[in-house]
N, C-alpha and C. Protein backbone atom coordinates (compact mmCIF):
# COMPACT_ATOMS: atom_id res chain seq x y z
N UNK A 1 75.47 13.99 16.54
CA UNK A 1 76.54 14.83 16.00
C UNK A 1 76.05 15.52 14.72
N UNK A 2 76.25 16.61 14.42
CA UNK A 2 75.97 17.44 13.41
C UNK A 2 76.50 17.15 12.17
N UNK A 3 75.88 16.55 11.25
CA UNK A 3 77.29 17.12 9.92
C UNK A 3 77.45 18.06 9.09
N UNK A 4 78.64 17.90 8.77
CA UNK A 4 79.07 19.05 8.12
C UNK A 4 79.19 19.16 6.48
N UNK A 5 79.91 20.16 6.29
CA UNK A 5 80.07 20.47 4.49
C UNK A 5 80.34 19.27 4.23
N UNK A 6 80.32 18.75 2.93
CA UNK A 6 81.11 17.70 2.23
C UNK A 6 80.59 16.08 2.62
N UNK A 7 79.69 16.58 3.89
CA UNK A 7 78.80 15.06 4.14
C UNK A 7 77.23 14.68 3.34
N UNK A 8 76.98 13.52 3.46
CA UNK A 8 75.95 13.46 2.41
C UNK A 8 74.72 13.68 3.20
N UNK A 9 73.72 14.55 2.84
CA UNK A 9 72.94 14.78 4.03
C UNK A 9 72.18 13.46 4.25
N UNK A 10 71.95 13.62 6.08
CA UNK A 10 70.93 12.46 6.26
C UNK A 10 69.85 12.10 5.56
N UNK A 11 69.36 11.12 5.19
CA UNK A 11 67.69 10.97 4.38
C UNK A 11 66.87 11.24 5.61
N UNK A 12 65.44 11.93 5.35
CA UNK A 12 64.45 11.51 6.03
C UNK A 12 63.39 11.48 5.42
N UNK A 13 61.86 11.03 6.57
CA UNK A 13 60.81 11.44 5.78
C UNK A 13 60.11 12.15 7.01
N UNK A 14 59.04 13.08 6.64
CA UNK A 14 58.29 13.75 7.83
C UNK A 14 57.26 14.31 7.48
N UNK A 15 56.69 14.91 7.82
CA UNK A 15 54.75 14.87 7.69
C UNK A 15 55.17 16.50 7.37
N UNK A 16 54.75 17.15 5.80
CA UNK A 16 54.36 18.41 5.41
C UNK A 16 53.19 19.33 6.55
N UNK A 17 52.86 20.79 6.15
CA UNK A 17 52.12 21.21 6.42
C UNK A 17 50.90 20.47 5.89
N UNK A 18 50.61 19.88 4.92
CA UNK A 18 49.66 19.80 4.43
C UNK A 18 49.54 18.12 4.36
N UNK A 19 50.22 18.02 5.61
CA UNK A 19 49.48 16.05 6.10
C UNK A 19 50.29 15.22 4.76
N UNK A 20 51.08 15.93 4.13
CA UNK A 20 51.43 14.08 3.27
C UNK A 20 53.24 13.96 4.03
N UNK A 21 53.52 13.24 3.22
CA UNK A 21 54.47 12.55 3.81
C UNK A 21 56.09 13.36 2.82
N UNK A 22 56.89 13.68 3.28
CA UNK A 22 58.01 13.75 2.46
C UNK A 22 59.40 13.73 2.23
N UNK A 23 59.86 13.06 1.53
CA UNK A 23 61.29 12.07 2.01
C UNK A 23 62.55 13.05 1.14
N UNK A 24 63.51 13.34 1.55
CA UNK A 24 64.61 14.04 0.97
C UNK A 24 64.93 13.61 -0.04
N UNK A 25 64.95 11.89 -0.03
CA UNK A 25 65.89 11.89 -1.63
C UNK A 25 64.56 11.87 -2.44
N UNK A 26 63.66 12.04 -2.74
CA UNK A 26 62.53 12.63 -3.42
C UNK A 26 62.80 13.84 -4.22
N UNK A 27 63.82 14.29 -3.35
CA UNK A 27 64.44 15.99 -3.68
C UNK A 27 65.69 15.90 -4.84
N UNK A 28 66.25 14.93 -4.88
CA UNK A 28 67.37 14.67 -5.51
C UNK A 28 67.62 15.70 -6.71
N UNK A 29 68.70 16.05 -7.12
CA UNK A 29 68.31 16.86 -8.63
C UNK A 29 68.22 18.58 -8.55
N UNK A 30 67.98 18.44 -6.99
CA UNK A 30 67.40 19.97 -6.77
C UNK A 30 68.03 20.41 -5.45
N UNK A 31 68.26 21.66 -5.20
CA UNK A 31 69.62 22.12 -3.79
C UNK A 31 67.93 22.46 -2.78
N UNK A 32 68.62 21.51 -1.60
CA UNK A 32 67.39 22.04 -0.62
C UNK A 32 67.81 23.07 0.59
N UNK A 33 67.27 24.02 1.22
CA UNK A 33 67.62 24.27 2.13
C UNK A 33 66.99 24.11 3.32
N UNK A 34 67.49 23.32 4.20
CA UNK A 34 66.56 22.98 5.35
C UNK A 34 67.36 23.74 6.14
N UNK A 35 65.86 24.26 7.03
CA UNK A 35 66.14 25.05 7.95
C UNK A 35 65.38 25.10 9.56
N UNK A 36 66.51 25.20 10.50
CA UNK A 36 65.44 24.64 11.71
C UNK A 36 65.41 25.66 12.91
N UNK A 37 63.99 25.42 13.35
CA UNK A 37 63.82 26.33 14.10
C UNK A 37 63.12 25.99 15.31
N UNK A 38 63.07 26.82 16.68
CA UNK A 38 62.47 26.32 17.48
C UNK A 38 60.74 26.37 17.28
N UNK A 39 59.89 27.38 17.06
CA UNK A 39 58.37 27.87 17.06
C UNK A 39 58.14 28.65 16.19
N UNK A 40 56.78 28.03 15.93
CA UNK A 40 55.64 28.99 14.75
C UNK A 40 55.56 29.79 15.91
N UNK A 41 55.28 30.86 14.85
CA UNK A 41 55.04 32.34 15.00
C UNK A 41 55.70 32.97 16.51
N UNK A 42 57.13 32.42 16.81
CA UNK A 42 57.83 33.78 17.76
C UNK A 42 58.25 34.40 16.95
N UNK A 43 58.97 35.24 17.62
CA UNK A 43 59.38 36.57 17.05
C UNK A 43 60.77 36.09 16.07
N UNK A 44 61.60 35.46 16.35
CA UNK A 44 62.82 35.31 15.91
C UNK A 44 62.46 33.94 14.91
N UNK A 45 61.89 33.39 14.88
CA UNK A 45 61.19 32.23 14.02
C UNK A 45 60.52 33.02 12.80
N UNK A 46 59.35 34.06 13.10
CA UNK A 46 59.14 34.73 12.28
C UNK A 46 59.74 35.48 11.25
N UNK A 47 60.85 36.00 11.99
CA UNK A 47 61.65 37.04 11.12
C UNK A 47 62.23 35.86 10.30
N UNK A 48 62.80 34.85 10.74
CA UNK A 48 63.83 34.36 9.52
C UNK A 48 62.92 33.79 9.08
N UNK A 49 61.74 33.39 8.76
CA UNK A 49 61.01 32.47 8.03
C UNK A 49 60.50 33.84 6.74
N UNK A 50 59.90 34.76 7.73
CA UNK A 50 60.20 35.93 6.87
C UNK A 50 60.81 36.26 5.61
N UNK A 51 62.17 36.21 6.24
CA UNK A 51 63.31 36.20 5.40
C UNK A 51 63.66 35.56 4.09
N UNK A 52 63.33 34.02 4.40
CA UNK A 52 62.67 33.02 3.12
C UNK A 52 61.75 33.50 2.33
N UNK A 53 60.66 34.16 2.82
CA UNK A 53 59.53 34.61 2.09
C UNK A 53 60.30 35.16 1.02
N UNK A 54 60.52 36.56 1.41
CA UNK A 54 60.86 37.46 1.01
C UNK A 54 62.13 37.42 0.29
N UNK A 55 63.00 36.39 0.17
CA UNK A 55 63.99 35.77 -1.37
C UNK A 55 63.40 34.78 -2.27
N UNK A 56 62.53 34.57 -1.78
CA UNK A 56 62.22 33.21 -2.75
C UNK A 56 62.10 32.91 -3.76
N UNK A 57 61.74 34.49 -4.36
CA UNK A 57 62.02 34.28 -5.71
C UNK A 57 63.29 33.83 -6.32
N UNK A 58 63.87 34.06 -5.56
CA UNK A 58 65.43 34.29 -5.95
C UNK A 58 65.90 32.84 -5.86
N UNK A 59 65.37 31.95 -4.99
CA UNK A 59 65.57 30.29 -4.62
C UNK A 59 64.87 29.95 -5.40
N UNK A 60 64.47 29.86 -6.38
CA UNK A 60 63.27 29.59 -7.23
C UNK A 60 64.53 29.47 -8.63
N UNK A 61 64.68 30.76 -8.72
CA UNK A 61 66.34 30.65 -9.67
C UNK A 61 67.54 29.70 -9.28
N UNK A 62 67.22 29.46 -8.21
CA UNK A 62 68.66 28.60 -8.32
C UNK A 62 68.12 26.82 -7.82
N UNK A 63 67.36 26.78 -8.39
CA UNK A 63 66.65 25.19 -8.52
C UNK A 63 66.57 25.08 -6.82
N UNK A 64 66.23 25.64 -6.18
CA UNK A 64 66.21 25.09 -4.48
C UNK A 64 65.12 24.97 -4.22
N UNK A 65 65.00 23.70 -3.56
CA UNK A 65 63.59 23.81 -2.56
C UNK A 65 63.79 24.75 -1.01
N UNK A 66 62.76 25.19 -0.43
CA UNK A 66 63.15 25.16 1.00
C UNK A 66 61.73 25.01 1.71
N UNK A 67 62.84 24.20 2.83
CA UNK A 67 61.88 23.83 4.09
C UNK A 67 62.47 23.78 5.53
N UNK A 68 61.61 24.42 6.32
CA UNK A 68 61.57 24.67 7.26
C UNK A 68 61.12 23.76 8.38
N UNK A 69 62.12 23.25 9.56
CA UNK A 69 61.56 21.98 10.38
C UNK A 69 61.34 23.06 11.30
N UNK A 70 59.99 22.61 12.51
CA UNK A 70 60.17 22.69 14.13
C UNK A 70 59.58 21.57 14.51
N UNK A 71 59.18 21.27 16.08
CA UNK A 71 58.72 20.17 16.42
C UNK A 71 56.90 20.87 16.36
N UNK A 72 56.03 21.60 15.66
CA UNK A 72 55.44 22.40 15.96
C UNK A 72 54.74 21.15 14.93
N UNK A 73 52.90 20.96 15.00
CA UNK A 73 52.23 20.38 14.45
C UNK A 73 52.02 20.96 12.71
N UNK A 74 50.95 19.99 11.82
CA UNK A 74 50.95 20.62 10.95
C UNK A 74 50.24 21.42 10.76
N UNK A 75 49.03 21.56 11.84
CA UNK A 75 48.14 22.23 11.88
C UNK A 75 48.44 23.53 12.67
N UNK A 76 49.50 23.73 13.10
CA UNK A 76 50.13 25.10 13.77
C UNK A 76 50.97 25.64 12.58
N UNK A 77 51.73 24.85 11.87
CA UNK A 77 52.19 25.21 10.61
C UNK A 77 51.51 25.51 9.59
N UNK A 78 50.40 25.06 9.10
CA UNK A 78 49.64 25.69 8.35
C UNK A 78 48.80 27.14 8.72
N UNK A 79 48.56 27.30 10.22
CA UNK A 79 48.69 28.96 10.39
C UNK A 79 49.40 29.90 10.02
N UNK A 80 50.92 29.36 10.75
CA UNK A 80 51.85 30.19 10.87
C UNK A 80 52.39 30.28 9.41
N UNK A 81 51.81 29.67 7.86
CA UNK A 81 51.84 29.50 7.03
C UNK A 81 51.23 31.07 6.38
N UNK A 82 50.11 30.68 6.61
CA UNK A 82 48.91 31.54 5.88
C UNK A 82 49.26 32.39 7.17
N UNK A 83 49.32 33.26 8.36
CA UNK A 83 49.52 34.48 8.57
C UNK A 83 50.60 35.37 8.06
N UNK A 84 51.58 34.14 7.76
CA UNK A 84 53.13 35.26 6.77
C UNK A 84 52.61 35.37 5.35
N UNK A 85 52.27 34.00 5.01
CA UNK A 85 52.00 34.22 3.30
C UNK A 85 53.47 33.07 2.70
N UNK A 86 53.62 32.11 3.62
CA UNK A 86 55.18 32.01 3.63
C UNK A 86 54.87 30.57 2.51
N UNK A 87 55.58 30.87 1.28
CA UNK A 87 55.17 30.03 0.12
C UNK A 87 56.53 28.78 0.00
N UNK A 88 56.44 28.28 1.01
CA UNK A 88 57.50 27.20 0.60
C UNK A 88 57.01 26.19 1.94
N UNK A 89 57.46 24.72 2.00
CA UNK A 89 56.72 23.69 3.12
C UNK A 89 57.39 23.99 4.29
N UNK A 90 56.46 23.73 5.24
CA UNK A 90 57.22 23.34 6.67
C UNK A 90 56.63 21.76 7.01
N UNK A 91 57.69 21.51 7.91
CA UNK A 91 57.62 20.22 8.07
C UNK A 91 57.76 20.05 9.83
N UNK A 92 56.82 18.84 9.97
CA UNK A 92 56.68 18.76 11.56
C UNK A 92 57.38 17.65 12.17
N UNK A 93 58.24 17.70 13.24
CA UNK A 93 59.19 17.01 13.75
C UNK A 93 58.90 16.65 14.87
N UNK A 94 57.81 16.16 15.48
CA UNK A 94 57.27 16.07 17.19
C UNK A 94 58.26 15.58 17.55
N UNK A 95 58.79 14.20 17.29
CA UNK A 95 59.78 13.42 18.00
C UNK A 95 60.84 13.59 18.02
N UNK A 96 61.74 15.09 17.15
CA UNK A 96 62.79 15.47 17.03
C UNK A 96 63.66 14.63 16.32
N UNK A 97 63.13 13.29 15.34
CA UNK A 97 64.02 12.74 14.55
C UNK A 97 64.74 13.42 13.97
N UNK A 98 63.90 14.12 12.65
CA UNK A 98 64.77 14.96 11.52
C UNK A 98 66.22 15.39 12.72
N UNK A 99 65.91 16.63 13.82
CA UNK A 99 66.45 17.16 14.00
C UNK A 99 67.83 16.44 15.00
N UNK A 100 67.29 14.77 15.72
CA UNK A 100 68.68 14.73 16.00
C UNK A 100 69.41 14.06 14.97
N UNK A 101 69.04 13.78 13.38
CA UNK A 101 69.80 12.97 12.66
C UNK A 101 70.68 13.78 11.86
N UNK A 102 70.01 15.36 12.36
CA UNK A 102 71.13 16.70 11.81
C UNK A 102 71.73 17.17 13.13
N UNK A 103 71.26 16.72 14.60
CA UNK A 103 72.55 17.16 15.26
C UNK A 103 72.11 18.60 15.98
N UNK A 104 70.61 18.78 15.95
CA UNK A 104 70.54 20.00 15.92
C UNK A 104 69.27 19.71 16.86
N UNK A 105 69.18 18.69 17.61
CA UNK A 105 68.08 18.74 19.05
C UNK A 105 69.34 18.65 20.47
N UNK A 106 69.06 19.76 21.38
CA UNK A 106 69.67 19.57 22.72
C UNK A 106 69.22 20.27 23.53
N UNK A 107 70.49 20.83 24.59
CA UNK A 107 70.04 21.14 26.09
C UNK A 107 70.38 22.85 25.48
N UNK A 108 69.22 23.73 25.78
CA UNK A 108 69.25 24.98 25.67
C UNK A 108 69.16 25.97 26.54
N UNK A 109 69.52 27.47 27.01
CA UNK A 109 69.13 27.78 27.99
C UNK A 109 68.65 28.85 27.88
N UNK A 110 67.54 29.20 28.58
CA UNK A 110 66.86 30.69 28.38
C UNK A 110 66.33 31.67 29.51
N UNK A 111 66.69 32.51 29.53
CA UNK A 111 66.32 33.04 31.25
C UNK A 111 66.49 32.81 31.96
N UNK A 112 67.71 31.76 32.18
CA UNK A 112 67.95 31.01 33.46
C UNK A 112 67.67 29.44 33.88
N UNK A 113 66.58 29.24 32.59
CA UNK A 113 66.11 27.37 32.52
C UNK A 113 66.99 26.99 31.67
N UNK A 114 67.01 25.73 31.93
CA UNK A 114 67.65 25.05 31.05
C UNK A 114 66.38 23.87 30.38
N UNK A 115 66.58 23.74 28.86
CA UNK A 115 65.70 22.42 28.81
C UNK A 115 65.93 21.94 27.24
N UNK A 116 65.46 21.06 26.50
CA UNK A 116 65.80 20.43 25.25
C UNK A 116 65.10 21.49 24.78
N UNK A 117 65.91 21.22 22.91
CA UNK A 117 64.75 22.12 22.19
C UNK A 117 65.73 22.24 20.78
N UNK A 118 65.06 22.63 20.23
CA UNK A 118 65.36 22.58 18.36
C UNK A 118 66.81 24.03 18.43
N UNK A 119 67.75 23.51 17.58
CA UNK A 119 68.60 25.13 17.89
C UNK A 119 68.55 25.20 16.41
N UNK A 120 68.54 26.80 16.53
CA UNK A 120 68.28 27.44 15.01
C UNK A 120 69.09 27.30 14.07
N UNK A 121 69.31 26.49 13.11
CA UNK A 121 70.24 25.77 11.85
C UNK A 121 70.18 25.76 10.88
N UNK A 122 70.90 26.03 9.68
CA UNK A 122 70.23 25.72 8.69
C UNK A 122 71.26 25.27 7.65
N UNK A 123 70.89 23.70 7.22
CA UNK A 123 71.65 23.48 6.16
C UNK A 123 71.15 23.27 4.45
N UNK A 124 72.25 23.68 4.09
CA UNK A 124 72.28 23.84 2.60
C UNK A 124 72.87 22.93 1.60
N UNK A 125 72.11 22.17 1.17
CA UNK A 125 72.55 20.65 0.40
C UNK A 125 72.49 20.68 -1.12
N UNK A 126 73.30 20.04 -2.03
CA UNK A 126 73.29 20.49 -3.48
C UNK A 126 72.44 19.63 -4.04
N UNK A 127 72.28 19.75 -4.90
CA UNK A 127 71.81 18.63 -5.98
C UNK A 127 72.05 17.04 -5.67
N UNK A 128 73.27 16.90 -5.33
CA UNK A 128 73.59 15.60 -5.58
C UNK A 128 73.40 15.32 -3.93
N UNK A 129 73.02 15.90 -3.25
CA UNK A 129 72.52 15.31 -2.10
C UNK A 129 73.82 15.90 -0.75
N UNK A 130 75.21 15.92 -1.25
CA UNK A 130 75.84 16.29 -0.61
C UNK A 130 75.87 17.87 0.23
N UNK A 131 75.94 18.14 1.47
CA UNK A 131 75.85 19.38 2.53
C UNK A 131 77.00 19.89 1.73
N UNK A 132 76.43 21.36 1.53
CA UNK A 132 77.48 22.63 0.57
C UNK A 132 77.89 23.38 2.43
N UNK A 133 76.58 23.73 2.92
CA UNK A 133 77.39 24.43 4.03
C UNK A 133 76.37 24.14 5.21
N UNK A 134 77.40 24.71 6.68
CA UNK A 134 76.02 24.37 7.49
C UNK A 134 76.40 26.24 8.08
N UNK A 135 75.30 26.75 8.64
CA UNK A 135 75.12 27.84 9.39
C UNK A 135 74.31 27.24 10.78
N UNK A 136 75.22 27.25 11.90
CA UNK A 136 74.81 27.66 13.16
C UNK A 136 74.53 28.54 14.00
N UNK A 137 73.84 28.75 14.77
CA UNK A 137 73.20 29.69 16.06
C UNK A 137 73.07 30.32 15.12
N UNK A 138 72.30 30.53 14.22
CA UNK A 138 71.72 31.57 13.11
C UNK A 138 71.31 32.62 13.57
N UNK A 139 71.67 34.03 12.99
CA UNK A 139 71.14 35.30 12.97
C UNK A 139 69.44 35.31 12.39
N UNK A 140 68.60 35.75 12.49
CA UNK A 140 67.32 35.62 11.26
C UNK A 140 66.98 36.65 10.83
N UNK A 141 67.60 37.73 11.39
CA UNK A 141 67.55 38.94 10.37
C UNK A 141 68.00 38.75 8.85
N UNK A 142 68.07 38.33 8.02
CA UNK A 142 68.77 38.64 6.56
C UNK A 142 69.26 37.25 6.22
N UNK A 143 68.93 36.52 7.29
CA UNK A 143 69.12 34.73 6.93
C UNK A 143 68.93 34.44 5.73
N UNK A 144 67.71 34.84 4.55
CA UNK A 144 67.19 33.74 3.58
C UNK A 144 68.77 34.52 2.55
N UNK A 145 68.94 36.05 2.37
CA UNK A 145 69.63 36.58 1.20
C UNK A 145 71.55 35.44 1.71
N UNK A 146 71.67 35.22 2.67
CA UNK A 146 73.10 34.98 3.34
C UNK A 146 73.37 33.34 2.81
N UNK A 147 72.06 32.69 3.12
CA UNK A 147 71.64 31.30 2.29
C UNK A 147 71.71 31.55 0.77
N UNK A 148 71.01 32.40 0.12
CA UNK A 148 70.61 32.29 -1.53
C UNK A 148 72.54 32.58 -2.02
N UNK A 149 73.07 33.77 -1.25
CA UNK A 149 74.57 34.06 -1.65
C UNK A 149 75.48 32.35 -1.77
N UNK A 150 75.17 31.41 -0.79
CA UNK A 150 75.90 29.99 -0.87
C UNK A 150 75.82 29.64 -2.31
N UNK A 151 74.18 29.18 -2.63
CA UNK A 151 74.26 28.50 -4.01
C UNK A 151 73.96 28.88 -4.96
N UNK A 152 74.65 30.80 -4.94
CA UNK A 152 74.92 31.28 -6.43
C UNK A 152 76.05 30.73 -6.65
């Protein structure tokens, strides 16, 4: 089950792009935005990761971390890293923990298949650990500015 505003986000820990290990309440103190997606470097993964790029300064002002889950390795993430330029962590989820302890691994359908898979989410948690908002079936055009508007 997903939660929502006003719940305390789940803890986890999960393997960075860059092989270490990293646990949410580590984050404490600081608004994170996790954000989930199905694949490095498609098209619609791109654009909203994009999108992050390209505010970040602006998340930078408002004490936020952000990170980005897929079930995608770290070594596919550290590409899809360095071909955007995309200056904030991604984090790798093979087993889909993170994502079913947010509610956000299931049955998807595309062209006519049906099959499991990461759905595009992204929640926004304050300081004190508690979920400010959640955004589902996300747009990724203009995603990161629609996020930074929450925790002005």
């Amino acid at each position: 089950m997903m939660p929502k505003a006003g719940d305390t986000a789940p803890d986890f820990s999960a393997t960075t792009d860059t092989g270490e290990t990293l646990d949410l309440k580590s984050l404490k103190g600081k608004n994170v935005v996790l954000f989930f997606y199905p694949k490095d470097d498609t098209p619609g993964c791109t654009i909203e990761a994009c999108s992050f790029r390209d505010d970040f300064p602006e998340f930078g002002k408002l004490n936020a971390v952000i990170l980005g889950v897929s079930k995608d390795s770290a070594k596919s993430h550290q590409k899809f890293k360095t071909k955007y330029k995309l200056p904030y962590t991604l984090l790798s989820d093979p087993e889909h923990v993170v994502a079913d302890a947010y509610g956000v691994w299931g049955e998807k359908k595309f062209m006519g298949r049906t099959f499991m898979g990461m759905t595009r989410s992204t929640f926004v948690i304050g300081a004190n650990g508690k979920i400010l908002k959640v955004f589902e079936k996300v747009t990724p055009m203009g995603h990161g500015e629609e996020v930074a508007a929450v925790l002005r």
